[in-house]
Every structure is written in structure tokens, then in C-alpha cells.
C-alpha atoms as a PDB file:
ATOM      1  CA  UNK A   1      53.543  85.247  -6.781  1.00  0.00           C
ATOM      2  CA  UNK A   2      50.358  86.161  -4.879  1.00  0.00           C
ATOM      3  CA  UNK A   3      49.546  89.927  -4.492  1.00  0.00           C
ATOM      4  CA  UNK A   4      46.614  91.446  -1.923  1.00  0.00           C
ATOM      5  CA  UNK A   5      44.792  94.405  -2.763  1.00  0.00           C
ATOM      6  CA  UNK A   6      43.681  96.281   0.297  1.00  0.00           C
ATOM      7  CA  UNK A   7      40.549  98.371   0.489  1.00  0.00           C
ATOM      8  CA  UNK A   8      40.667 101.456   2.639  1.00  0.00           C
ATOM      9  CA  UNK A   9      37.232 102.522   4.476  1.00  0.00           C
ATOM     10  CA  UNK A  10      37.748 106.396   5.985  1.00  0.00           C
ATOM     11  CA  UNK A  11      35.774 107.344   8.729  1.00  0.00           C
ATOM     12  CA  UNK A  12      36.641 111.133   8.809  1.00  0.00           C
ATOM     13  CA  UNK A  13      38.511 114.206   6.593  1.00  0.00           C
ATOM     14  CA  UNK A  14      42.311 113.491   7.308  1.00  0.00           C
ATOM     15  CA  UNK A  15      41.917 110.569   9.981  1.00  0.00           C
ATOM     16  CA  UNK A  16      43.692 107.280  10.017  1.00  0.00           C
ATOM     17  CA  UNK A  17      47.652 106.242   9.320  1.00  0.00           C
ATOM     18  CA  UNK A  18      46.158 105.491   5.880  1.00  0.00           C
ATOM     19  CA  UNK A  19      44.837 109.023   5.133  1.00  0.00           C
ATOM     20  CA  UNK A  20      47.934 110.877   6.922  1.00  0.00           C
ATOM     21  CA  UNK A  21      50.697 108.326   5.061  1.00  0.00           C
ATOM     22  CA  UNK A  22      48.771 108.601   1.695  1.00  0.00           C
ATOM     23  CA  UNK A  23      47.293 111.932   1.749  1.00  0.00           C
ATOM     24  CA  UNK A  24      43.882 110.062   0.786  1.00  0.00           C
ATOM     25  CA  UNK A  25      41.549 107.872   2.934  1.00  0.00           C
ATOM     26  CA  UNK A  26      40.484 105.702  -0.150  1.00  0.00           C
ATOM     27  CA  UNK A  27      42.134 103.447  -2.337  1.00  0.00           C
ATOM     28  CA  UNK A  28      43.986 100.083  -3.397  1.00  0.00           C
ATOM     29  CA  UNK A  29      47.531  98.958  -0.893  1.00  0.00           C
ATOM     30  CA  UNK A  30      48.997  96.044  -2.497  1.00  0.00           C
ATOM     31  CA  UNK A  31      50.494  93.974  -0.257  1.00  0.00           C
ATOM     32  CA  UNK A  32      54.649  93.014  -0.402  1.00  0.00           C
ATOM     33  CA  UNK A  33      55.375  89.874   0.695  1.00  0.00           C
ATOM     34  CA  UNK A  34      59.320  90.074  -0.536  1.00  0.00           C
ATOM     35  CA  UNK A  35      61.713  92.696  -0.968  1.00  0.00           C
ATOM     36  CA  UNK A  36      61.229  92.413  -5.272  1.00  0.00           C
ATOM     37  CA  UNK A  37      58.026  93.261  -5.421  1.00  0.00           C
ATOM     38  CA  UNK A  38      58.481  97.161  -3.227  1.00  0.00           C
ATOM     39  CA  UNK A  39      59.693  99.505  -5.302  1.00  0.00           C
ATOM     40  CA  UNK A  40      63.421 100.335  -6.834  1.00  0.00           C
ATOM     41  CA  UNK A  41      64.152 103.565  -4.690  1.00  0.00           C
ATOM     42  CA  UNK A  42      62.878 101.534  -1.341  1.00  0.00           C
ATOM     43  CA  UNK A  43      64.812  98.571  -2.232  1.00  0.00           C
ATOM     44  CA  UNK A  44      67.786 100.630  -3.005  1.00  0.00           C
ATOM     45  CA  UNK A  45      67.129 102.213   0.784  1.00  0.00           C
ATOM     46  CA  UNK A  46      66.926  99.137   2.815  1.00  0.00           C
ATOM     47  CA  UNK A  47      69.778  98.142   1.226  1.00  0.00           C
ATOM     48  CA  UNK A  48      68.659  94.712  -1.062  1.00  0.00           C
ATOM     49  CA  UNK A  49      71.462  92.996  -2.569  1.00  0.00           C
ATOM     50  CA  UNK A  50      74.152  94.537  -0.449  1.00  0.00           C
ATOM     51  CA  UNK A  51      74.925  91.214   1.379  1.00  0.00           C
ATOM     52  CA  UNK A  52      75.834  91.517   5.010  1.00  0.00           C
ATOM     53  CA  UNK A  53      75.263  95.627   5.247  1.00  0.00           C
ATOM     54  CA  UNK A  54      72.010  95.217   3.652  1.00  0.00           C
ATOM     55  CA  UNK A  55      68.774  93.274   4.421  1.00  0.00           C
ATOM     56  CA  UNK A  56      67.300  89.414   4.071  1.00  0.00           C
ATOM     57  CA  UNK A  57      64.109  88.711   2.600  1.00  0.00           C
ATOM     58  CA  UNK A  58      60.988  87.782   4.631  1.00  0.00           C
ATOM     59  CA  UNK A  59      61.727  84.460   6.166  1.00  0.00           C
ATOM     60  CA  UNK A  60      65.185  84.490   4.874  1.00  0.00           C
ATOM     61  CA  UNK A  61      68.490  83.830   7.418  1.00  0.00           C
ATOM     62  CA  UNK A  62      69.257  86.701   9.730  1.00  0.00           C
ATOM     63  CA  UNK A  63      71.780  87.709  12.706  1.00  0.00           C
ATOM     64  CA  UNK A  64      69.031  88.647  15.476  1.00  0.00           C
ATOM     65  CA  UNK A  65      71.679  88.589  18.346  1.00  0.00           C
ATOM     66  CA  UNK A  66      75.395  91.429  18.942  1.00  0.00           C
ATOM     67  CA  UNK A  67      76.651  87.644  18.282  1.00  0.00           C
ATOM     68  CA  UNK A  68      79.468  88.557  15.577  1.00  0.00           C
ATOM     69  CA  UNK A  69      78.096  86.579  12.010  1.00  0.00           C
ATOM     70  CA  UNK A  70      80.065  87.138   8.969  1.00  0.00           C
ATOM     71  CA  UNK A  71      77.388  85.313   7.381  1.00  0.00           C
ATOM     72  CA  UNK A  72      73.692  87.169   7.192  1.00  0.00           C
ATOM     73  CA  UNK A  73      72.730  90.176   7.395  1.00  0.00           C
ATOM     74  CA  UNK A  74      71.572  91.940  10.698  1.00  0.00           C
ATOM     75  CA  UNK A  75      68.513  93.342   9.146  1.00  0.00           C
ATOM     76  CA  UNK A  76      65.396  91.487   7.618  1.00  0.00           C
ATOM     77  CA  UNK A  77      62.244  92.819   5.681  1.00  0.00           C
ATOM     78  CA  UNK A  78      59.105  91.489   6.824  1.00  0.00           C
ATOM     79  CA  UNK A  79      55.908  92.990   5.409  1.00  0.00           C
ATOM     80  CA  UNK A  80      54.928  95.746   3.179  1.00  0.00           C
ATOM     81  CA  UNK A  81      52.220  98.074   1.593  1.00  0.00           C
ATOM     82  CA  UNK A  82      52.343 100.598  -1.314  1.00  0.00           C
ATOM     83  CA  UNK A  83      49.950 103.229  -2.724  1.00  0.00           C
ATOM     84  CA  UNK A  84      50.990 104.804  -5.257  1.00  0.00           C
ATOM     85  CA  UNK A  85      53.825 107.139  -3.635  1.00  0.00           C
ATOM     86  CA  UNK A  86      53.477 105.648  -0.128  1.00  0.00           C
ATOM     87  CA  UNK A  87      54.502 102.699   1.193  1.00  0.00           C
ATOM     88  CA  UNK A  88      54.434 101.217   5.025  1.00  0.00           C
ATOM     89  CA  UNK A  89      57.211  98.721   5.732  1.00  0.00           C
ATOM     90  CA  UNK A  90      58.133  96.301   8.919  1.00  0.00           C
ATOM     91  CA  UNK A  91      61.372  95.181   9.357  1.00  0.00           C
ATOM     92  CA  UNK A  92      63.097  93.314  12.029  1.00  0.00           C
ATOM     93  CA  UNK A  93      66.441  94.686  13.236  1.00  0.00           C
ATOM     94  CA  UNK A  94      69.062  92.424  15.131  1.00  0.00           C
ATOM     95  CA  UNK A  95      71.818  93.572  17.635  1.00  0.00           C
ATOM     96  CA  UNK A  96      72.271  94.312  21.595  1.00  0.00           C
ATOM     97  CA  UNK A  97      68.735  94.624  21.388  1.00  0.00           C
ATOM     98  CA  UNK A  98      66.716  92.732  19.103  1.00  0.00           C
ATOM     99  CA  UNK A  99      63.565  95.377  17.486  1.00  0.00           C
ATOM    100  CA  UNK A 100      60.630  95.509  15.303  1.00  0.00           C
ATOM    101  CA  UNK A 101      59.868  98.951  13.254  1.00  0.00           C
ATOM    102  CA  UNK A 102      57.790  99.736  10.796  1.00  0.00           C
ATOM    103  CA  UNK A 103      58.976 102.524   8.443  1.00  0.00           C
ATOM    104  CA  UNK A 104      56.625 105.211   5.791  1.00  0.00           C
ATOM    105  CA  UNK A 105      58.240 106.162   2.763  1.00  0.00           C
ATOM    106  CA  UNK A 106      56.915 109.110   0.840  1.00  0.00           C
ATOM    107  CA  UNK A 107      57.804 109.382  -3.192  1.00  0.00           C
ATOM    108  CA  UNK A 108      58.789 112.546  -4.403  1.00  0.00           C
ATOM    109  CA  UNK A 109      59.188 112.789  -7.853  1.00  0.00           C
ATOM    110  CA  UNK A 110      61.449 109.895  -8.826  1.00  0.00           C
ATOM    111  CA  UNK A 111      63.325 109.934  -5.152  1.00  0.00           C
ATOM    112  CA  UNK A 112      61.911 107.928  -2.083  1.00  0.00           C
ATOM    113  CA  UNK A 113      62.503 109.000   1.052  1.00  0.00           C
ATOM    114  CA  UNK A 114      62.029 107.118   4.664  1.00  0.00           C
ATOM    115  CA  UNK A 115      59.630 110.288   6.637  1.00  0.00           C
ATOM    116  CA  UNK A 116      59.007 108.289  10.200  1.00  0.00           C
ATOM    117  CA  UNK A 117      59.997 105.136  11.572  1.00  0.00           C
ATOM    118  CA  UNK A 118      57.750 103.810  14.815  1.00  0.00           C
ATOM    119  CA  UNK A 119      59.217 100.970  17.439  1.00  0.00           C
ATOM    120  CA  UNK A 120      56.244  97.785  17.474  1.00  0.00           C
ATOM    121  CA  UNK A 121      55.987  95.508  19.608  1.00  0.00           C
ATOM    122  CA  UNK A 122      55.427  92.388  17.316  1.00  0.00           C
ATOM    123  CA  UNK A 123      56.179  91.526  14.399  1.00  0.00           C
ATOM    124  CA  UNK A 124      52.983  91.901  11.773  1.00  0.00           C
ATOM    125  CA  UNK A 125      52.428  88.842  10.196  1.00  0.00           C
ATOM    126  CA  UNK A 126      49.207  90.819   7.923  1.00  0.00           C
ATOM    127  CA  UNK A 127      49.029  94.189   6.486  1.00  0.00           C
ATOM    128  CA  UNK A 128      46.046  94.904   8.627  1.00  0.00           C
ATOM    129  CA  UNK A 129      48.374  94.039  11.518  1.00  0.00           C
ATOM    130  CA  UNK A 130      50.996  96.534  10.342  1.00  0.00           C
ATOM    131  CA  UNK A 131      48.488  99.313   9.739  1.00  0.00           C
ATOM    132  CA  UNK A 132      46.716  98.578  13.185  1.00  0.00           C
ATOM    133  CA  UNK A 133      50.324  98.919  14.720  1.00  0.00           C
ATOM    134  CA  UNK A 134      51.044 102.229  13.740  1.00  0.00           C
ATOM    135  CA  UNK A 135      47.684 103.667  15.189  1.00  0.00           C
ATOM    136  CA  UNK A 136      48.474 106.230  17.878  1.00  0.00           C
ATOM    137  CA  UNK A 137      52.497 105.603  17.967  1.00  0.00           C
ATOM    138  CA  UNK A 138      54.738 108.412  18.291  1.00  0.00           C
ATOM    139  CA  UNK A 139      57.132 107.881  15.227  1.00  0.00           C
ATOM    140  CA  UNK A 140      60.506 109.483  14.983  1.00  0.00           C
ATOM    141  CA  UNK A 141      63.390 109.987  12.489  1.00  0.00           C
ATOM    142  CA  UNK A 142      64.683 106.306  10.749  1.00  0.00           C
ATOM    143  CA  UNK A 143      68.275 106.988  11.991  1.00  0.00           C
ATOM    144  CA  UNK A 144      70.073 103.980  13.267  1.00  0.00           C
ATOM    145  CA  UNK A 145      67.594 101.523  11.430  1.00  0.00           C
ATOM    146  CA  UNK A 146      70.319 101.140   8.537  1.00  0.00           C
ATOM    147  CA  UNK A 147      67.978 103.211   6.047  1.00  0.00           C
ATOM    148  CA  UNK A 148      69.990 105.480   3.558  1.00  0.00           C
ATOM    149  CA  UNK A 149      68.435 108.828   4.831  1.00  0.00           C
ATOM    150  CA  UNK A 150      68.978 112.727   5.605  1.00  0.00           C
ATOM    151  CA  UNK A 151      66.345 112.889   8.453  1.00  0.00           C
ATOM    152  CA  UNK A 152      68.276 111.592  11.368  1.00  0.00           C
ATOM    153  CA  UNK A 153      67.517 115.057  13.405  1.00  0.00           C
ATOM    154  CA  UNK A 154      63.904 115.124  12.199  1.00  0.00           C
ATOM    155  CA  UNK A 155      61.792 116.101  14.803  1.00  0.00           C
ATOM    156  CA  UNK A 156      59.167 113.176  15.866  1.00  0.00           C
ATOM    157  CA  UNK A 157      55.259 113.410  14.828  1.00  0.00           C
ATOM    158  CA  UNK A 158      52.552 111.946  16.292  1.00  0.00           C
ATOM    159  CA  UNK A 159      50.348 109.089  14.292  1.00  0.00           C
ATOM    160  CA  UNK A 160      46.523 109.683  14.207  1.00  0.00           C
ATOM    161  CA  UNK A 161      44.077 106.825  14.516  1.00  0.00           C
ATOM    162  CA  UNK A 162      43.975 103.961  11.664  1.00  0.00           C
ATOM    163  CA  UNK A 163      41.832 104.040   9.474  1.00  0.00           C
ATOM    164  CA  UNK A 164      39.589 100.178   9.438  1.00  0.00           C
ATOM    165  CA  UNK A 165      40.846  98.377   6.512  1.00  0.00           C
ATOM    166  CA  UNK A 166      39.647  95.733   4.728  1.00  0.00           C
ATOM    167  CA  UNK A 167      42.337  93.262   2.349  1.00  0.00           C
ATOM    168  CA  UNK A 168      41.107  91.102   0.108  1.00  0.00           C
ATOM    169  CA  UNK A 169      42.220  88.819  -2.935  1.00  0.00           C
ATOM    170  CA  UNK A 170      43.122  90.740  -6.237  1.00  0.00           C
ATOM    171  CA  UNK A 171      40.952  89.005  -8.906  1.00  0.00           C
ATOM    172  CA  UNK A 172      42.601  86.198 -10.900  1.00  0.00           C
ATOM    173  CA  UNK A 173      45.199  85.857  -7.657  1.00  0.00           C
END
């Protein structure tokens, strides 16, 4: 299993996706490359082990098209980072209309919660990618993403600038 440590550079007090998901502009993302390695309460969200009502794994088998499948699942997990009580997550949703969205969860004491969910237009293949998506998008409530969540009448917020961020290897990786 290889992990990536990210390194966060701040530019200013409270700028950046980083600083407004994580409350912090500095510090180590590790990078999730499968559902297993996000944590319990996010897994438990998405839905992981569930079968067809809850999520694949990156590069695993999923229903993309309103084509009826009794087979895979209609949602699939594609890239990750976590912080401590933060985590940024893309996931690819099939259907009428095939979407991309990445989704913050916040941790509050033992309970994790999905706070905003913003629409992308690809699919991030690196964390730096998913970061860099979520610079300046307006992000909304996570109902109708198949999330397990009391927010669906949140009202939407508006993401701040990203923060540049650097990833590199975790030593002995």
C-alpha cells in the first residue's frame, strides 16, 4: 500500500480550500487511494460494503449510465485526502446524467459529517488536482449524492482560493 503525505504552503490568515476545510493552512494530507484506507465514519457514509446501494472502489466496476444493472453499484470513490478531522473526497456518480463531485467531511467528536459537496468537471486523477478543483466553486448541500446526511436544505457557501500544495513521498513509502 503506498501512502502520500501532502505539504500545505499558506499564503494568507484563513485563505485557501485547505485552510477553510481544515481550519489550519499548514500540515500533513495523506492521500487515499481506496475506500479502506479513509476513515470508519466516511466509509460508513459513502456507503462501503453495501453492494449495489453503496459505492465501488477506485477503478473498481461501476453503472455510469440510467441503464438498469443489478450488478455494480451506481456510485464509485475516486480520490481522497484527510487531516486529521477533515477529509476532501471525489467520487463519480452514474445515472441520467453521469457527474463528478468532490465532497468535505468535517469530524466532530467521534461523528463525521459530509458539510459541502461541489460539481467538477473532471475527474482528479492527483490530490493536487482535487484541491485545485475546489478553488473558487460554489459548493452546496451533499443531498442526492447517496451520502447518509441531515444537510440536504443547507444553504450553499462559497470556496475561497486554494491554497498551493506540494505532495510528496512519505519516507520509507
Amino acid at each position: 500500500m503506498r501512502f502520500v503525505t501532502m505539504v500545505v504552503v499558506g499564503i494568507g490568515l484563513g485563505s485557501g480550500v485547505l485552510a477553510q476545510a481544515g481550519g489550519q493552512e499548514q500540515g500533513a494530507w495523506t492521500e487515499a487511494r481506496s475506500l479502506r484506507e479513509l476513515p470508519a465514519g466516511i466509509q460508513a457514509l459513502l456507503g462501503v460494503g453495501l453492494g449495489l446501494a453503496g459505492i465501488a472502489d477506485r477503478d473498481g466496476d461501476f453503472n455510469e449510465t440510467d441503464a438498469i444493472d443489478d450488478i455494480t453499484p451506481r456510485r464509485r470513490f475516486v480520490l481522497g485526502i484527510v487531516n486529521g478531522g477533515t477529509a476532501l473526497v471525489a467520487l463519480e456518480q452514474g445515472g441520467r446524467v453521469y457527474s463528478v463531485r468532490a465532497i468535505e467531511f468535517k469530524q466532530a467528536g467521534t461523528t463525521w459529517d459530509a458539510v459541502r459537496c461541489v460539481p467538477l468537471d473532471t475527474v482528479p486523477r492527483r490530490s493536487t488536482e482535487l484541491v485545485g478543483a475546489l478553488a473558487g466553486k460554489h459548493a452546496g448541500s451533499c443531498g442526492g449524492v447517496g451520502i447518509r446526511t441531515d444537510d440536504a436544505d443547507a444553504a450553499p457557501t462559497v470556496a475561497a482560493p486554494v491554497l498551493p500544495v506540494r505532495v510528496r513521498q512519505r519516507p520509507g513509502a
